[in-house]
N, C-alpha and C. Protein backbone atom coordinates (compact mmCIF):
# COMPACT_ATOMS: atom_id res chain seq x y z
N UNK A 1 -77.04 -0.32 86.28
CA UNK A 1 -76.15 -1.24 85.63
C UNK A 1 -74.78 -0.57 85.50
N UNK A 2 -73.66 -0.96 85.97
CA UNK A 2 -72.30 -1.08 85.33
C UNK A 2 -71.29 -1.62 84.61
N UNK A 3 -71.00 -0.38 83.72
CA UNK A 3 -70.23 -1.33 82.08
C UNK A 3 -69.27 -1.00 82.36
N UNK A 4 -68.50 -0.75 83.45
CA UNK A 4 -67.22 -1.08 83.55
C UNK A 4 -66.08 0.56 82.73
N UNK A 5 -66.75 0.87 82.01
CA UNK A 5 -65.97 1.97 81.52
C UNK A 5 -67.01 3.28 81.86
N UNK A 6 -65.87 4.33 82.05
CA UNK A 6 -65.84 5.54 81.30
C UNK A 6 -66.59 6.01 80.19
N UNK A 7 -65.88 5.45 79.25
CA UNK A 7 -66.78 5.94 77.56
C UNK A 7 -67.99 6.20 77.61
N UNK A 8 -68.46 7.53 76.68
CA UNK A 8 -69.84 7.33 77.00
C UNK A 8 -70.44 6.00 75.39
N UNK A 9 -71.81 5.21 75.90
CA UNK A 9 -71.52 4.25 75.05
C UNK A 9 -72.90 4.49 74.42
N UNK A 10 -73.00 4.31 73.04
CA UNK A 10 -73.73 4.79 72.07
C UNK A 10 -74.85 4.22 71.26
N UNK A 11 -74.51 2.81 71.70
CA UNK A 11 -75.66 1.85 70.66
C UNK A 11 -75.57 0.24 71.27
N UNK A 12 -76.49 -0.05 71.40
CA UNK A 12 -76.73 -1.35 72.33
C UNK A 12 -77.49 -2.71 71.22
N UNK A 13 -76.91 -3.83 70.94
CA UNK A 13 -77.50 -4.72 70.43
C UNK A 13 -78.01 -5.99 71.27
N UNK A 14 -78.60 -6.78 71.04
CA UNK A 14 -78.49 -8.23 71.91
C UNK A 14 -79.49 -9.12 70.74
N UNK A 15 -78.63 -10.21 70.42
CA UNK A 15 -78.69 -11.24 69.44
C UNK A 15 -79.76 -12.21 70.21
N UNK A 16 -79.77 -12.62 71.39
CA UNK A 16 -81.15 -13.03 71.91
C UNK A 16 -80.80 -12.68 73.48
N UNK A 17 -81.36 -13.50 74.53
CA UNK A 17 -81.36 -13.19 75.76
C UNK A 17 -80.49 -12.88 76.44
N UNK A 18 -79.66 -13.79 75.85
CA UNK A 18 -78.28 -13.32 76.62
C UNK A 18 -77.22 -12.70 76.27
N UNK A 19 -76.81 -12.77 74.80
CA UNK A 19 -75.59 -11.86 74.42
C UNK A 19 -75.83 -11.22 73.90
N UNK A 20 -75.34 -10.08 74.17
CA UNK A 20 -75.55 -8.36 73.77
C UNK A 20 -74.02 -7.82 73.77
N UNK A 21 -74.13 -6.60 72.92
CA UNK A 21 -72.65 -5.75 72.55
C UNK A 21 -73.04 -4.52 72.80
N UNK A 22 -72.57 -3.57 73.46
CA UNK A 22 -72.40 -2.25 73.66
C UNK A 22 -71.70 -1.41 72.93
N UNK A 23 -71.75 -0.69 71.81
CA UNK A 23 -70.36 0.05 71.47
C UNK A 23 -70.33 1.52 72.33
N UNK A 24 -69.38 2.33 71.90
CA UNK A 24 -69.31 3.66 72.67
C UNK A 24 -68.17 4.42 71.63
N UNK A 25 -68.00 5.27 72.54
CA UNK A 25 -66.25 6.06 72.30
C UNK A 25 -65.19 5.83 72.37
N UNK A 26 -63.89 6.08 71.77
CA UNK A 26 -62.96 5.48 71.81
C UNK A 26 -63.01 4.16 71.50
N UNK A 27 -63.82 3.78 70.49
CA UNK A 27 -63.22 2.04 69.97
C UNK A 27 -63.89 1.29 70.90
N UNK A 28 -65.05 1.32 72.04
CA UNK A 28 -65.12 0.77 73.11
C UNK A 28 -66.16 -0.34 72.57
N UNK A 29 -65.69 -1.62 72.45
CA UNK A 29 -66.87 -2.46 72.94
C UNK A 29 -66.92 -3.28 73.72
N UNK A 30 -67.92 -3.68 74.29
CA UNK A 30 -68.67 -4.32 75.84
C UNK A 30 -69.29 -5.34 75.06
N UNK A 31 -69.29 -6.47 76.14
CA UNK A 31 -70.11 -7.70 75.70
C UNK A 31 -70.95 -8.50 76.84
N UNK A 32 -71.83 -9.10 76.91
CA UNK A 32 -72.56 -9.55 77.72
C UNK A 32 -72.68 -10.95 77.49
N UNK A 33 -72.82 -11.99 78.22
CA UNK A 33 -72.93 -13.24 77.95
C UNK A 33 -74.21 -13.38 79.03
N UNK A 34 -74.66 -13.13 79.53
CA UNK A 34 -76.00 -13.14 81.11
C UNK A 34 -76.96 -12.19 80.87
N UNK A 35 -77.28 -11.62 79.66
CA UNK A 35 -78.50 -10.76 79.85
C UNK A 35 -78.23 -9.06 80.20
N UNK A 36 -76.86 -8.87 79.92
CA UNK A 36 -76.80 -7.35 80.65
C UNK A 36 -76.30 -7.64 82.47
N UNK A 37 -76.22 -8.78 83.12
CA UNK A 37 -75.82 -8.72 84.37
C UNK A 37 -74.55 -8.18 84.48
N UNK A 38 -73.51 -8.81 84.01
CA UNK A 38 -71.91 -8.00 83.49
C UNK A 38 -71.66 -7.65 82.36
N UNK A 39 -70.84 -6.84 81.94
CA UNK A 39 -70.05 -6.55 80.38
C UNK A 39 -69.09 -6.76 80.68
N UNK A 40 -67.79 -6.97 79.32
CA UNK A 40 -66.95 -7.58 79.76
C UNK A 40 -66.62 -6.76 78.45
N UNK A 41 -65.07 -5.27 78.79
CA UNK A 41 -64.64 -4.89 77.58
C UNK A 41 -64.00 -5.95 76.74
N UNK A 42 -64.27 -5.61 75.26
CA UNK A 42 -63.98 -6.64 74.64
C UNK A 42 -62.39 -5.85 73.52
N UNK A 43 -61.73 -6.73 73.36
CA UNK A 43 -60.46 -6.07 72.52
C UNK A 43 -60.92 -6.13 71.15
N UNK A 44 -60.74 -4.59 70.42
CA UNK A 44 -61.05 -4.76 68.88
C UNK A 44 -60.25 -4.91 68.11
N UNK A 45 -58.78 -4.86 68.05
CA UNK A 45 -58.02 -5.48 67.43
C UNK A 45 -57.91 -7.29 67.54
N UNK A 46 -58.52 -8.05 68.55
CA UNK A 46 -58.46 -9.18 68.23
C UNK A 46 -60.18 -9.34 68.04
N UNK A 47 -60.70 -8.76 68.13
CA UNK A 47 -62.78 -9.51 67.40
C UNK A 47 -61.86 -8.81 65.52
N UNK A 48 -61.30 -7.61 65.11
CA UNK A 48 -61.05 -7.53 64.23
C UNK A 48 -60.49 -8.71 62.92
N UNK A 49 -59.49 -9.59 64.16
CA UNK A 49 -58.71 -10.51 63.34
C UNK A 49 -59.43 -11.84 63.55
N UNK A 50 -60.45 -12.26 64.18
CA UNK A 50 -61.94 -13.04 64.21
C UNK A 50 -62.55 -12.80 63.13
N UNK A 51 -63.18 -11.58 62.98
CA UNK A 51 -64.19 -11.17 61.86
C UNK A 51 -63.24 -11.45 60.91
N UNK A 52 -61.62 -11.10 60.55
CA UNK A 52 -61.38 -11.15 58.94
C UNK A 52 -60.97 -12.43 59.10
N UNK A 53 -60.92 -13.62 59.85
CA UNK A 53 -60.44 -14.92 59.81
C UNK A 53 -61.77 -15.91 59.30
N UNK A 54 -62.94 -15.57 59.93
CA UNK A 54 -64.30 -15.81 59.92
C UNK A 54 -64.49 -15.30 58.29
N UNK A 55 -64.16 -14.36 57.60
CA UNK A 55 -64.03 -13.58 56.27
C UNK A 55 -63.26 -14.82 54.87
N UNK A 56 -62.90 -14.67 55.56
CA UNK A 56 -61.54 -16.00 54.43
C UNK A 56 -61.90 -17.34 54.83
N UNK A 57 -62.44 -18.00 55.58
CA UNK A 57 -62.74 -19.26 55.72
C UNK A 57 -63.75 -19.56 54.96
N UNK A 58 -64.69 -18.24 54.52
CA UNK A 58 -65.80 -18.89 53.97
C UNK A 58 -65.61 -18.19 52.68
N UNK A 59 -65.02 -18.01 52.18
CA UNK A 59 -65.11 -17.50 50.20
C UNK A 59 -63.11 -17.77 50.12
């Protein structure tokens, strides 16, 4: 399998069959929408401003 980076990557989740997150080094996270067929680096300054937007909508 290829994730597209460098980084070495450290901890692997997947919420059901198909989407899964990779983190690593350097801030790196990977995302999967197919089961692990591609990752797709993902930007953490914008999932950051998701998660705190997702944060304030609900309280």
């Amino acid at each position: 399998m290829t994730s597209g980076t460098t980084a070495e990557l450290t901890d692997l989740q997947f919420y059901d069959l198909n989407i899964g997150y990779i983190v690593g080094e350097n801030e790196t996270i990977l995302k999967t929408t197919n089961g692990g067929t591609n990752w797709l680096i993902q930007n953490l300054a914008l999932l950051m401003i998701c998660i705190l937007w997702i944060l304030l909508m609900h309280f």
